[in-house]
PDB file of N, CA and C in Angstrom:
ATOM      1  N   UNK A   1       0.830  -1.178   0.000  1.00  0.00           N
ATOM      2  CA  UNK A   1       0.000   0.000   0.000  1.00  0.00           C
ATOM      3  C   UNK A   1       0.878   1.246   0.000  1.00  0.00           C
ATOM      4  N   UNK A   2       0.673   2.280  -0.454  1.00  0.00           N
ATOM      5  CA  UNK A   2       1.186   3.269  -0.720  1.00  0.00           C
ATOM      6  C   UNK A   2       0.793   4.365   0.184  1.00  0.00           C
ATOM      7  N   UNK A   3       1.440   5.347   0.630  1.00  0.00           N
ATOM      8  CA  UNK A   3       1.443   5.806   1.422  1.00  0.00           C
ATOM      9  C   UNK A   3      -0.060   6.975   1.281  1.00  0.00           C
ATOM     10  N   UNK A   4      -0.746   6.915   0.342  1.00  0.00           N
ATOM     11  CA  UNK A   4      -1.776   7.975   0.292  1.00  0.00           C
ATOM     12  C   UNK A   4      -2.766   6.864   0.469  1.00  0.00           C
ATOM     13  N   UNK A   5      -3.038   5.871  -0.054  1.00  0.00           N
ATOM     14  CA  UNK A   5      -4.193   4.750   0.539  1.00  0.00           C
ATOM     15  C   UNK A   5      -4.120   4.754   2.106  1.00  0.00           C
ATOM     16  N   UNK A   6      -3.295   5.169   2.631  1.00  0.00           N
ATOM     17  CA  UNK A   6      -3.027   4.875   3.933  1.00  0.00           C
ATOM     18  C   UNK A   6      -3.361   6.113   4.411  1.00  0.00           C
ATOM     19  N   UNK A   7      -3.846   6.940   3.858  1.00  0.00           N
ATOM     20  CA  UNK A   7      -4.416   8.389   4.863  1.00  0.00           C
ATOM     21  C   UNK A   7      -5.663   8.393   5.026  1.00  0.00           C
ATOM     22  N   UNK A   8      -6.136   9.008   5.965  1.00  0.00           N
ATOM     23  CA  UNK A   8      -7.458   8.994   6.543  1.00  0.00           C
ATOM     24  C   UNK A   8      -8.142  10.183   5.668  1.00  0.00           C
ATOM     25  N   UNK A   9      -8.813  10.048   4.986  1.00  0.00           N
ATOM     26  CA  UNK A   9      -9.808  11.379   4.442  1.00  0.00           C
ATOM     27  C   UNK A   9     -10.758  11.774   5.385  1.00  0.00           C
ATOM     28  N   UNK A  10     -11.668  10.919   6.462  1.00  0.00           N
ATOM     29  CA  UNK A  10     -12.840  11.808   6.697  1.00  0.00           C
ATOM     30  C   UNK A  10     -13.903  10.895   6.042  1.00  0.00           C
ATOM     31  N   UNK A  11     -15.172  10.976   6.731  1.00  0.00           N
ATOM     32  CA  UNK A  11     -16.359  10.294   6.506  1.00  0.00           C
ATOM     33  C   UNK A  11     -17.027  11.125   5.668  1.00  0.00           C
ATOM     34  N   UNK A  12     -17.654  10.331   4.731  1.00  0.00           N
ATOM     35  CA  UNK A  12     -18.385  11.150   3.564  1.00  0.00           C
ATOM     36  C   UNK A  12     -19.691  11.431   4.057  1.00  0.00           C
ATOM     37  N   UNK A  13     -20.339  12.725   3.691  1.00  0.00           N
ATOM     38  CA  UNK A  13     -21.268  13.053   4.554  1.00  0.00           C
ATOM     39  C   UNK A  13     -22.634  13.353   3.590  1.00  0.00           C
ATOM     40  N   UNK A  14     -23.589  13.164   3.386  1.00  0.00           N
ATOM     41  CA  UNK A  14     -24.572  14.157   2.314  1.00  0.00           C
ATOM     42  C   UNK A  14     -25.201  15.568   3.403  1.00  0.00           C
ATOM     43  N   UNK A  15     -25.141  16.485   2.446  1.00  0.00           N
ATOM     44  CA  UNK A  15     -26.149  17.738   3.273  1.00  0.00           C
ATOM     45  C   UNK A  15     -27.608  17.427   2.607  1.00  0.00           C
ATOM     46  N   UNK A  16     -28.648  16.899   3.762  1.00  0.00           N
ATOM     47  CA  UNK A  16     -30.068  16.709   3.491  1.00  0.00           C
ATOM     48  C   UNK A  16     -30.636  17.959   3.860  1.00  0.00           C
ATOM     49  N   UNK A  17     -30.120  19.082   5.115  1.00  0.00           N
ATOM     50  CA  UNK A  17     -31.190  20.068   5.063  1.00  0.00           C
ATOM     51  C   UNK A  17     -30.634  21.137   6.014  1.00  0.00           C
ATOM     52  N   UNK A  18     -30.391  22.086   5.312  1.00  0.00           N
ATOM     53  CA  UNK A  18     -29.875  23.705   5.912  1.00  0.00           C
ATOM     54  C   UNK A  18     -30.964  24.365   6.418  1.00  0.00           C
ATOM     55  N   UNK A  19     -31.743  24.645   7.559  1.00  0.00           N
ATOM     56  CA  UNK A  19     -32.295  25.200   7.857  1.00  0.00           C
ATOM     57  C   UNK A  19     -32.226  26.288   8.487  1.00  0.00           C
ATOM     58  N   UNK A  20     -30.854  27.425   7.854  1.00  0.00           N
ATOM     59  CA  UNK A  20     -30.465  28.668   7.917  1.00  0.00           C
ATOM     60  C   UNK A  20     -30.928  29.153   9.445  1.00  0.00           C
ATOM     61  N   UNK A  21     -29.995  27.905  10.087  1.00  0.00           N
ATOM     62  CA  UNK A  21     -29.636  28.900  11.518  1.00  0.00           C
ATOM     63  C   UNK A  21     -28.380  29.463  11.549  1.00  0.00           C
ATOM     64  N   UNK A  22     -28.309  30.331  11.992  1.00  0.00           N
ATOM     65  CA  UNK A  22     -26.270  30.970  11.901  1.00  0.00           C
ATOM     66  C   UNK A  22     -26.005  31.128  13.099  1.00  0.00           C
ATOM     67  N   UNK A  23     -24.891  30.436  13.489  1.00  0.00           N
ATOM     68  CA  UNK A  23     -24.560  30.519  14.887  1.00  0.00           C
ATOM     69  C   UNK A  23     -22.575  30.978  14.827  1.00  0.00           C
ATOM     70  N   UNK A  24     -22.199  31.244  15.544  1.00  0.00           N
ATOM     71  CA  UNK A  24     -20.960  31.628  16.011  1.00  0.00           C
ATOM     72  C   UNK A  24     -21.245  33.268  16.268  1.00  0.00           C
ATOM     73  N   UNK A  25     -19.896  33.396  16.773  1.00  0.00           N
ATOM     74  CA  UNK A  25     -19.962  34.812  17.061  1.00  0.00           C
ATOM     75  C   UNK A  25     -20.380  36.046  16.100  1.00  0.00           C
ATOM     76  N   UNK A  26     -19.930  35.613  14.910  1.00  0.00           N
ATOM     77  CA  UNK A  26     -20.106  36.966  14.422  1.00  0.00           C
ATOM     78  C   UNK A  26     -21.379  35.946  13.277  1.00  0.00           C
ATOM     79  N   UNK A  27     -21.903  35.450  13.051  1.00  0.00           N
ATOM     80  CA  UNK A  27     -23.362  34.711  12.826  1.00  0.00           C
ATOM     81  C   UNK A  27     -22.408  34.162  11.553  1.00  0.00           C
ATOM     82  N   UNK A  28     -20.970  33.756  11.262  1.00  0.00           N
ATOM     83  CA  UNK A  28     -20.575  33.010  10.129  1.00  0.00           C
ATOM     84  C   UNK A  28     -20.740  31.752   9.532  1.00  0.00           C
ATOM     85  N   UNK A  29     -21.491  30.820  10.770  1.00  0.00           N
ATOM     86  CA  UNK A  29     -21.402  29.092  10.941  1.00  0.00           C
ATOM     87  C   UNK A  29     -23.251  29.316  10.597  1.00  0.00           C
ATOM     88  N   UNK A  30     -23.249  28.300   9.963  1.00  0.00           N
ATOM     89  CA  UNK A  30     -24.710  27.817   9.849  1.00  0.00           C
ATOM     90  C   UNK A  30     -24.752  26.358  10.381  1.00  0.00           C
ATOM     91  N   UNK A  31     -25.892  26.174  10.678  1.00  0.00           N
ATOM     92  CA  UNK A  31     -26.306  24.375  11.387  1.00  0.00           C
ATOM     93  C   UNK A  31     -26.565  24.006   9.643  1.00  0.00           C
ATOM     94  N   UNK A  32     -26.272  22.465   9.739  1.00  0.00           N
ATOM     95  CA  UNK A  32     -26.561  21.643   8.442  1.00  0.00           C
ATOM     96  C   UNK A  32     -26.664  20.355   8.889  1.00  0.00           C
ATOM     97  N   UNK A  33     -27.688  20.029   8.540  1.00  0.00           N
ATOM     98  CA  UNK A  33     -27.994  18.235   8.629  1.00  0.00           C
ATOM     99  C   UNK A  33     -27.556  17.434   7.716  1.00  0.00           C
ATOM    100  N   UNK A  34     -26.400  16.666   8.198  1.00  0.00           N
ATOM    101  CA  UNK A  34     -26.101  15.937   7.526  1.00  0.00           C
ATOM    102  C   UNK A  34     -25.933  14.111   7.497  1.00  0.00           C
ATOM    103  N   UNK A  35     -26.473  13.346   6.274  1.00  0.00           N
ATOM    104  CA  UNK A  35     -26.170  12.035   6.914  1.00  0.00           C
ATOM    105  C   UNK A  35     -25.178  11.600   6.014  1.00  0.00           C
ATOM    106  N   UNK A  36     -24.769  10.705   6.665  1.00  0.00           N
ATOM    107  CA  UNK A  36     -23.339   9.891   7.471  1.00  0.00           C
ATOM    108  C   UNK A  36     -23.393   9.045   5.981  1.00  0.00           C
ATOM    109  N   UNK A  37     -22.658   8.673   4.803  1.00  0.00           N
ATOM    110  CA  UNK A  37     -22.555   7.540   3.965  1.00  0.00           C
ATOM    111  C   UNK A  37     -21.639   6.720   4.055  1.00  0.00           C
ATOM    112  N   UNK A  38     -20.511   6.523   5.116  1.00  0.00           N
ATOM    113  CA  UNK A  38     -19.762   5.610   5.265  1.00  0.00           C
ATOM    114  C   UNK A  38     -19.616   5.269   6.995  1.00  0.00           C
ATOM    115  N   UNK A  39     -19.268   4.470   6.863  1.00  0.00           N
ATOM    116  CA  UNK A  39     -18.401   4.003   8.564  1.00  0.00           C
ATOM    117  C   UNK A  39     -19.577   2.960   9.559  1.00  0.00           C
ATOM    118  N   UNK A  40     -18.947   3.147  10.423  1.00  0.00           N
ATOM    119  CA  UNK A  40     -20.011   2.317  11.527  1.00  0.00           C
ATOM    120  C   UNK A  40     -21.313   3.530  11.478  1.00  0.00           C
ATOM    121  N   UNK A  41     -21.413   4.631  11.209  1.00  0.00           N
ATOM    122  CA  UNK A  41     -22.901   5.432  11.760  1.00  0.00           C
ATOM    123  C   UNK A  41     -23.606   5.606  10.187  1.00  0.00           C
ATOM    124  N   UNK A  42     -23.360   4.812   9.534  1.00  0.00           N
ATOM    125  CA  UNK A  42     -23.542   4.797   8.309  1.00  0.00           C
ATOM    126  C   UNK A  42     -25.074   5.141   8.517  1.00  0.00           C
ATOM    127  N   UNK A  43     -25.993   5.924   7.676  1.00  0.00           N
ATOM    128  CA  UNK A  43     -27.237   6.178   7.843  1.00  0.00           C
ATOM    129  C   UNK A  43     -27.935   7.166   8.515  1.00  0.00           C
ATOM    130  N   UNK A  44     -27.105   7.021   9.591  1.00  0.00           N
ATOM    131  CA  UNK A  44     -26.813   8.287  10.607  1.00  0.00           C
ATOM    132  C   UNK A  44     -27.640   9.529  10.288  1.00  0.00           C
ATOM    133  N   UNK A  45     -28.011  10.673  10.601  1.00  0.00           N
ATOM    134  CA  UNK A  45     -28.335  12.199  10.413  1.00  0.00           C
ATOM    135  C   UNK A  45     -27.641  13.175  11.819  1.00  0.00           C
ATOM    136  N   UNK A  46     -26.623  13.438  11.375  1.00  0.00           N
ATOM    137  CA  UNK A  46     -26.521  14.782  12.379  1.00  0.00           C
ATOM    138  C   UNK A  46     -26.132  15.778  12.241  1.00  0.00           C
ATOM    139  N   UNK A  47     -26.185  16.815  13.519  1.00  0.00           N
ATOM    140  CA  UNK A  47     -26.138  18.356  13.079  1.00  0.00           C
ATOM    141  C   UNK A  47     -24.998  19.037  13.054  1.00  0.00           C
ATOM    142  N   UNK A  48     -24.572  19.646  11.952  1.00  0.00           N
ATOM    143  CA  UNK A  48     -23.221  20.353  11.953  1.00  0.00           C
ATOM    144  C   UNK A  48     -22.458  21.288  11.974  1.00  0.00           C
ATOM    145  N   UNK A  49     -21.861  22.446  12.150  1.00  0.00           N
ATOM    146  CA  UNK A  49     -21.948  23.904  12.033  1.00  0.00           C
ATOM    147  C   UNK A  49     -20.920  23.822  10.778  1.00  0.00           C
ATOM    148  N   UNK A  50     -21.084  24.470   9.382  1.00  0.00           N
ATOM    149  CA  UNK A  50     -20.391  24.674   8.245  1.00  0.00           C
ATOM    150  C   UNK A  50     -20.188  26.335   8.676  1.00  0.00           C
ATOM    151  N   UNK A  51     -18.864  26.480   8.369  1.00  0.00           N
ATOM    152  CA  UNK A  51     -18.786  28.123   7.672  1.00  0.00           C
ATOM    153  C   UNK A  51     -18.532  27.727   5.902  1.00  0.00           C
ATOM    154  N   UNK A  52     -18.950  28.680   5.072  1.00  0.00           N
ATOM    155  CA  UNK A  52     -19.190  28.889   3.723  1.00  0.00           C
ATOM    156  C   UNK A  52     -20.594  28.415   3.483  1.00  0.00           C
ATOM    157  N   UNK A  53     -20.355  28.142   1.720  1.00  0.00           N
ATOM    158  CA  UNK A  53     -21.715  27.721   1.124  1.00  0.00           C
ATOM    159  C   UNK A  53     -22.143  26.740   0.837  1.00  0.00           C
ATOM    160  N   UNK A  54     -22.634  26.619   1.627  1.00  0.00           N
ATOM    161  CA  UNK A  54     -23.552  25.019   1.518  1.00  0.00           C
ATOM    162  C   UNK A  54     -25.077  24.889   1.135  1.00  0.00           C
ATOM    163  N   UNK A  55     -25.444  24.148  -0.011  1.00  0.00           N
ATOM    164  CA  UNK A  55     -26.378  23.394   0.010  1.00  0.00           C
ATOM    165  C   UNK A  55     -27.333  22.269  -0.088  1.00  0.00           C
ATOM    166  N   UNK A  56     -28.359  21.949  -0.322  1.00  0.00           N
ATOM    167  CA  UNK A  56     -28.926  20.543   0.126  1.00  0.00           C
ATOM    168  C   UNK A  56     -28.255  19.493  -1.432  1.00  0.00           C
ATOM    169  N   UNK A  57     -27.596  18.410  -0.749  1.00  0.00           N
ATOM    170  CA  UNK A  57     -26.985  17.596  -1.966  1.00  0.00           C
ATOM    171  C   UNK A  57     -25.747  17.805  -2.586  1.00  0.00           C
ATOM    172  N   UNK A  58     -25.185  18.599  -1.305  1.00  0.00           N
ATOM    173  CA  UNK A  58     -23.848  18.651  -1.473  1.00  0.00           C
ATOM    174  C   UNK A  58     -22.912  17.884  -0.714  1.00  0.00           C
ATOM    175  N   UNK A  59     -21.810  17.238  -0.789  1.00  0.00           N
ATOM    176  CA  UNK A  59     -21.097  15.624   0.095  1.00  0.00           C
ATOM    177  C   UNK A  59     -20.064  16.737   0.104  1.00  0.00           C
ATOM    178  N   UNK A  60     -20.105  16.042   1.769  1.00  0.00           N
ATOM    179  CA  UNK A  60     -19.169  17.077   2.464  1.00  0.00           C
ATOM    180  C   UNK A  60     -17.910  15.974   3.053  1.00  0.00           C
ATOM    181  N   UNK A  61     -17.117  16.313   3.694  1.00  0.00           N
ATOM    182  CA  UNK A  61     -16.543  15.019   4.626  1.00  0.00           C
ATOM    183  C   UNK A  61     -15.826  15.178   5.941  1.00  0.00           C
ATOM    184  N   UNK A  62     -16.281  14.905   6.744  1.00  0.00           N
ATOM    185  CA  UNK A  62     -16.008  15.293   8.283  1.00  0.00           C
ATOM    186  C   UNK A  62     -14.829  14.610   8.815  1.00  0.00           C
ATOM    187  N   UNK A  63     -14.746  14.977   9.741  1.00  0.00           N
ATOM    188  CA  UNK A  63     -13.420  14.526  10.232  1.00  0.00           C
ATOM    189  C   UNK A  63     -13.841  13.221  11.749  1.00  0.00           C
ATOM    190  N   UNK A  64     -15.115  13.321  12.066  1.00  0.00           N
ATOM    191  CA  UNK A  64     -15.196  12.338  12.899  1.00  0.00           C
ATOM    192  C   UNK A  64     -17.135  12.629  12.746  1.00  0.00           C
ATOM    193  N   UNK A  65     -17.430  11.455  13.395  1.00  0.00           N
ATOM    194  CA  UNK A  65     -18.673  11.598  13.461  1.00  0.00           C
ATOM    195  C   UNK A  65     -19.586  11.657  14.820  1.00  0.00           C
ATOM    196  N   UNK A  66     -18.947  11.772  15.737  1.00  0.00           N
ATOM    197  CA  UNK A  66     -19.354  11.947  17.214  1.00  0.00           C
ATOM    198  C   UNK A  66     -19.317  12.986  17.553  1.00  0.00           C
ATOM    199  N   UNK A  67     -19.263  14.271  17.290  1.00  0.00           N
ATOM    200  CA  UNK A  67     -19.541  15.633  17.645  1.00  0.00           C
ATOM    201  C   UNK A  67     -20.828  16.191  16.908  1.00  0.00           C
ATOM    202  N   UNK A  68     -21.391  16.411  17.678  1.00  0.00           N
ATOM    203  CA  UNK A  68     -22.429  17.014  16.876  1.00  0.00           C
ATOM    204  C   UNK A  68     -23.045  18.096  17.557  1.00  0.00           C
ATOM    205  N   UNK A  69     -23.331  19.724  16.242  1.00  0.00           N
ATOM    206  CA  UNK A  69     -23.733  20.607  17.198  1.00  0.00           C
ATOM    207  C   UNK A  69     -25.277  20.752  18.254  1.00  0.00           C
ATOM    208  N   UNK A  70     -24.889  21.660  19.440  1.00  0.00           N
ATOM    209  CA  UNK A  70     -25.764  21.339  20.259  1.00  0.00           C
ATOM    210  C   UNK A  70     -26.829  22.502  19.446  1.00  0.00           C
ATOM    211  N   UNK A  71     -28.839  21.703  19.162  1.00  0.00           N
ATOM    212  CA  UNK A  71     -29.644  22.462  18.764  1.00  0.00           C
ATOM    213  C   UNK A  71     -29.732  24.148  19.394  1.00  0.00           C
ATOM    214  N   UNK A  72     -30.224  25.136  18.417  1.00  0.00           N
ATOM    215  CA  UNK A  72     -30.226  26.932  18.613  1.00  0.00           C
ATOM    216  C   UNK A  72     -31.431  26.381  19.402  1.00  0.00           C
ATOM    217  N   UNK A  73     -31.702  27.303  20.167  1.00  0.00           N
ATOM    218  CA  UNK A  73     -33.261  27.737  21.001  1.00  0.00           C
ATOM    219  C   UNK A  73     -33.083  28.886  21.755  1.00  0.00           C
ATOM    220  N   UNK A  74     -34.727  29.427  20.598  1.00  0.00           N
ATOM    221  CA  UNK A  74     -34.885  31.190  21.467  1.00  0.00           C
ATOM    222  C   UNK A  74     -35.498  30.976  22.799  1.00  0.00           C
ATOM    223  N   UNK A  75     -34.414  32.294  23.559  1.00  0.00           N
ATOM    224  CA  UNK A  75     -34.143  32.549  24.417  1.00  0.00           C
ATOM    225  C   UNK A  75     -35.719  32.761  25.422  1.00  0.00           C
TER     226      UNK A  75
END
């Protein structure tokens, strides 16, 4: 095996649904639902904070799949 088969890319992710919350400090991160197409959580749906442009049906690829952001709720 060659040394690039041997690197970790990241779990392939689909974006099913942006529901244009913006969170971080200066409102740059949006939440995005995304499910999981590879690994043990294969099937999976969870929530993610993207900065840039994202939209629905776009494969993203994460770096782990056990973090997931905590849901916005007004105050």
């Amino acid at each position: 095996m060659s040394e690039e088969e041997d690197q970790f890319d990241g779990f392939l992710a689909e974006v099913v649904e942006v529901p244009r919350v913006r969170t971080g400090i200066f409102g740059e991160a949006e939440h995005v639902m995304c499910k999981i197409l590879q690994g043990k959580d294969k099937g999976r749906v969870i929530r993610r904070n993207m900065v840039g442009f994202v939209k629905v049906g776009d494969y993203v690829r994460l770096p782990d799949t056990t973090r997931e952001a905590k849901p916005i709720r007004a105050r």
